[in-house]
C-alpha atoms as a PDB file:
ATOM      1  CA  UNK A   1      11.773  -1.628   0.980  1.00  0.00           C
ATOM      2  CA  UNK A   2      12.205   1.688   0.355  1.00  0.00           C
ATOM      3  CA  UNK A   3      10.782   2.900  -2.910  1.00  0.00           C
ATOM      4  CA  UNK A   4       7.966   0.776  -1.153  1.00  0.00           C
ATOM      5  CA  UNK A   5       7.789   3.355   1.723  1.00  0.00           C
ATOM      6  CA  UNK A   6       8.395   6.243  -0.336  1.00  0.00           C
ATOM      7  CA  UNK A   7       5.279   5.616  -2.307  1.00  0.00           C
ATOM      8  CA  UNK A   8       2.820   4.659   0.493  1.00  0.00           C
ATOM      9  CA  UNK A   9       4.141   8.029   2.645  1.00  0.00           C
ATOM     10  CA  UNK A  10       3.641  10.051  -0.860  1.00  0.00           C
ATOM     11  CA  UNK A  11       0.120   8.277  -0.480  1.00  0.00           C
ATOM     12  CA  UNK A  12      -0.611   8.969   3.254  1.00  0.00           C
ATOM     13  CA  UNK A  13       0.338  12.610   2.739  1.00  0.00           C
ATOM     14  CA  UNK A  14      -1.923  13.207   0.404  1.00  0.00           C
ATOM     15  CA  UNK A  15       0.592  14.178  -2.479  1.00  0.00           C
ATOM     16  CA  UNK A  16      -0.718  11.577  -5.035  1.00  0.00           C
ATOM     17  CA  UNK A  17      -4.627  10.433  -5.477  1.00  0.00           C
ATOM     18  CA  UNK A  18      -5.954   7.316  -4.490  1.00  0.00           C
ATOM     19  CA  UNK A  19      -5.768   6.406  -8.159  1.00  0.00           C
ATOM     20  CA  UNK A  20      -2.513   7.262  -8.878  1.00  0.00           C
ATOM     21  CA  UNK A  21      -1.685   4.870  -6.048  1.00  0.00           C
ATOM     22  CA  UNK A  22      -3.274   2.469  -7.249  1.00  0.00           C
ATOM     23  CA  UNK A  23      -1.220   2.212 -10.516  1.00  0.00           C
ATOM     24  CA  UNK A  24       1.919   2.766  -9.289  1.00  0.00           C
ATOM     25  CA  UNK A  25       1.752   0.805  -6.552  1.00  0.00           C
ATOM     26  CA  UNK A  26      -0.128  -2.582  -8.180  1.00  0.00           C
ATOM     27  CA  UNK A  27       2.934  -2.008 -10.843  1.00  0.00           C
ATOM     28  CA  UNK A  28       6.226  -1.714  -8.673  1.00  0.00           C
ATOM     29  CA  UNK A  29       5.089  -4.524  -5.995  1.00  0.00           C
ATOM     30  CA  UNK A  30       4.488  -6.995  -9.254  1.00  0.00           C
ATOM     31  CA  UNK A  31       7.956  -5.718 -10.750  1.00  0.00           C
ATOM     32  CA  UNK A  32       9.500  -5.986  -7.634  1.00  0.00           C
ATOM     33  CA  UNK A  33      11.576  -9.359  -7.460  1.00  0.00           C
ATOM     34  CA  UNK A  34      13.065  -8.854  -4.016  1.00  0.00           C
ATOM     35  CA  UNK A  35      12.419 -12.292  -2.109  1.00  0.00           C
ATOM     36  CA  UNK A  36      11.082 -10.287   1.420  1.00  0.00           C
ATOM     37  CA  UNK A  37      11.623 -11.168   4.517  1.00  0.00           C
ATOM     38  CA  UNK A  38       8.370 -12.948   5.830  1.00  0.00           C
ATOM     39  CA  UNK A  39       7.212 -10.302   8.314  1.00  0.00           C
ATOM     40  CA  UNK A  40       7.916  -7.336   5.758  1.00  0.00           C
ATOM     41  CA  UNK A  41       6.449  -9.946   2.856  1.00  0.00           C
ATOM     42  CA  UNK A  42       2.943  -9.736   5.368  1.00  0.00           C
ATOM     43  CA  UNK A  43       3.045  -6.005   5.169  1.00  0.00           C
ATOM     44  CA  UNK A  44       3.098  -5.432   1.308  1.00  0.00           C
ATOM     45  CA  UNK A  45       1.583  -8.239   0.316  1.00  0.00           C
ATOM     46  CA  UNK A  46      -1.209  -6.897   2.784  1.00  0.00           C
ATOM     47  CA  UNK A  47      -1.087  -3.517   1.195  1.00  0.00           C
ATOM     48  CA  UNK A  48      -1.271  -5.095  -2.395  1.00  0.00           C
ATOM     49  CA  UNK A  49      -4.968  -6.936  -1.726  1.00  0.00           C
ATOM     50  CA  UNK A  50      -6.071  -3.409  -0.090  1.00  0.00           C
ATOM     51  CA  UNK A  51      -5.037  -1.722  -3.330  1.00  0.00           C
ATOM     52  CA  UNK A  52      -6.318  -4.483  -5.230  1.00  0.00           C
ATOM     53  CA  UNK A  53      -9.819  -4.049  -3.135  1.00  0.00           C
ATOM     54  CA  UNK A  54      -9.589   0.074  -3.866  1.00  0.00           C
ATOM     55  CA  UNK A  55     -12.531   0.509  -6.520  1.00  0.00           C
ATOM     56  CA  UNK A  56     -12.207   4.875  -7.570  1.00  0.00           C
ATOM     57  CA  UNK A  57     -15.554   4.647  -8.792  1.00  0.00           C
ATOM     58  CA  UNK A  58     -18.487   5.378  -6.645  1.00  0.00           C
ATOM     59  CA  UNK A  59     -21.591   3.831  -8.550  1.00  0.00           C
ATOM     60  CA  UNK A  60     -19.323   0.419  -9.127  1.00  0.00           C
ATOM     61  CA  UNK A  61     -18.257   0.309  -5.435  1.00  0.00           C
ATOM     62  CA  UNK A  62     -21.897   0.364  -4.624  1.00  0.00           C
ATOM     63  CA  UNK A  63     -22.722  -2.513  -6.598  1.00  0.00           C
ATOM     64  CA  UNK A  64     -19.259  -4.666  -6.287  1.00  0.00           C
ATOM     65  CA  UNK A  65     -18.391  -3.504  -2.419  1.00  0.00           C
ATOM     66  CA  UNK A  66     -14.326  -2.941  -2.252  1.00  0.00           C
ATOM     67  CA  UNK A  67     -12.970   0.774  -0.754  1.00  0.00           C
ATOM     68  CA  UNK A  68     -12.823   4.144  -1.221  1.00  0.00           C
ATOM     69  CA  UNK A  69     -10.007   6.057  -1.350  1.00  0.00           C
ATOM     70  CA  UNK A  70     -10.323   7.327   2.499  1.00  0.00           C
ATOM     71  CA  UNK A  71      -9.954   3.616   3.556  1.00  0.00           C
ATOM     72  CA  UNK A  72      -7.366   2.597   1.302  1.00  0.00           C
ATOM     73  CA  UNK A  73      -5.391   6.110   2.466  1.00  0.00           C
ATOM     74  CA  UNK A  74      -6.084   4.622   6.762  1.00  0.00           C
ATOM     75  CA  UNK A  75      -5.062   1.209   5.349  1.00  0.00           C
ATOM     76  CA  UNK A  76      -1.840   2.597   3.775  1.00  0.00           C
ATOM     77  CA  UNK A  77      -1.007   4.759   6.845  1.00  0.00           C
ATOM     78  CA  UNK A  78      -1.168   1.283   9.094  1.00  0.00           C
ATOM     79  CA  UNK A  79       0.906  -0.317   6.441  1.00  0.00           C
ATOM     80  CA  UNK A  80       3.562   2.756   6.883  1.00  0.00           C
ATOM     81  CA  UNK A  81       3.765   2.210  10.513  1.00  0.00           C
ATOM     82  CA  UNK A  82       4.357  -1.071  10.395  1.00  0.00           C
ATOM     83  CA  UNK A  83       7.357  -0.366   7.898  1.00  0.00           C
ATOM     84  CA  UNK A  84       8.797   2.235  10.127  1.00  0.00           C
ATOM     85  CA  UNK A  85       8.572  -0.587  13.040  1.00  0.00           C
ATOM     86  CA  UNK A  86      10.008  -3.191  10.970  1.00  0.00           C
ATOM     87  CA  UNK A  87      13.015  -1.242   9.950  1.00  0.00           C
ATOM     88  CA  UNK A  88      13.298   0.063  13.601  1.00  0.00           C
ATOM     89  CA  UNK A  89      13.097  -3.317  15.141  1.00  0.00           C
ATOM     90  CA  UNK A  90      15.718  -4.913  12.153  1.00  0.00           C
ATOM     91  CA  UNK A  91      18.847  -4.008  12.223  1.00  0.00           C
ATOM     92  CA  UNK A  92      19.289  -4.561   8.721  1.00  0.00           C
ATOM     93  CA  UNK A  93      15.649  -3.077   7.920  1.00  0.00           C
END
């Protein structure tokens, strides 16, 4: 879970763009093989259809819908909470 965490608080912090996000986190969740526990499974797999829903491009978002990168950032900070809960609440979070 960590290098999961790591990457959405580098997100929520504002120290990588929306875009660069995107990429790195569509490609470590689908090279990830870790079989999750079901409530922490919820939370990425979440996370991964917000990514997948993040459309960078202004013009293209107004035709297609999906969101911006403010939304996907407020999606990605609930997502980091509910980490930081998870691995409070499990002892072997």
């Amino acid at each position: 879970m960590e290098p999961h965490r790591v990457l959405i608080a580098e997100f929520v912090a504002e120290d990588i763009s929306a875009d660069q996000f995107e990429t790195r986190y569509l490609a470590q969740y689908k090279a990830d093989p870790t079989q999750w526990a079901p409530d922490l499974f919820d939370i990425l797999d979440g996370l991964f259809f917000d990514v997948d829903d993040y459309v960078g491009d202004a013009e293209l978002r107004a035709q297609a819908g999906g969101l911006d990168s403010d939304e996907l950032r407020a999606r990605a900070q609930v997502a980091l909470r509910m980490l930081d809960q998870y691995a409070r609440d499990t002892p072997s979070g």
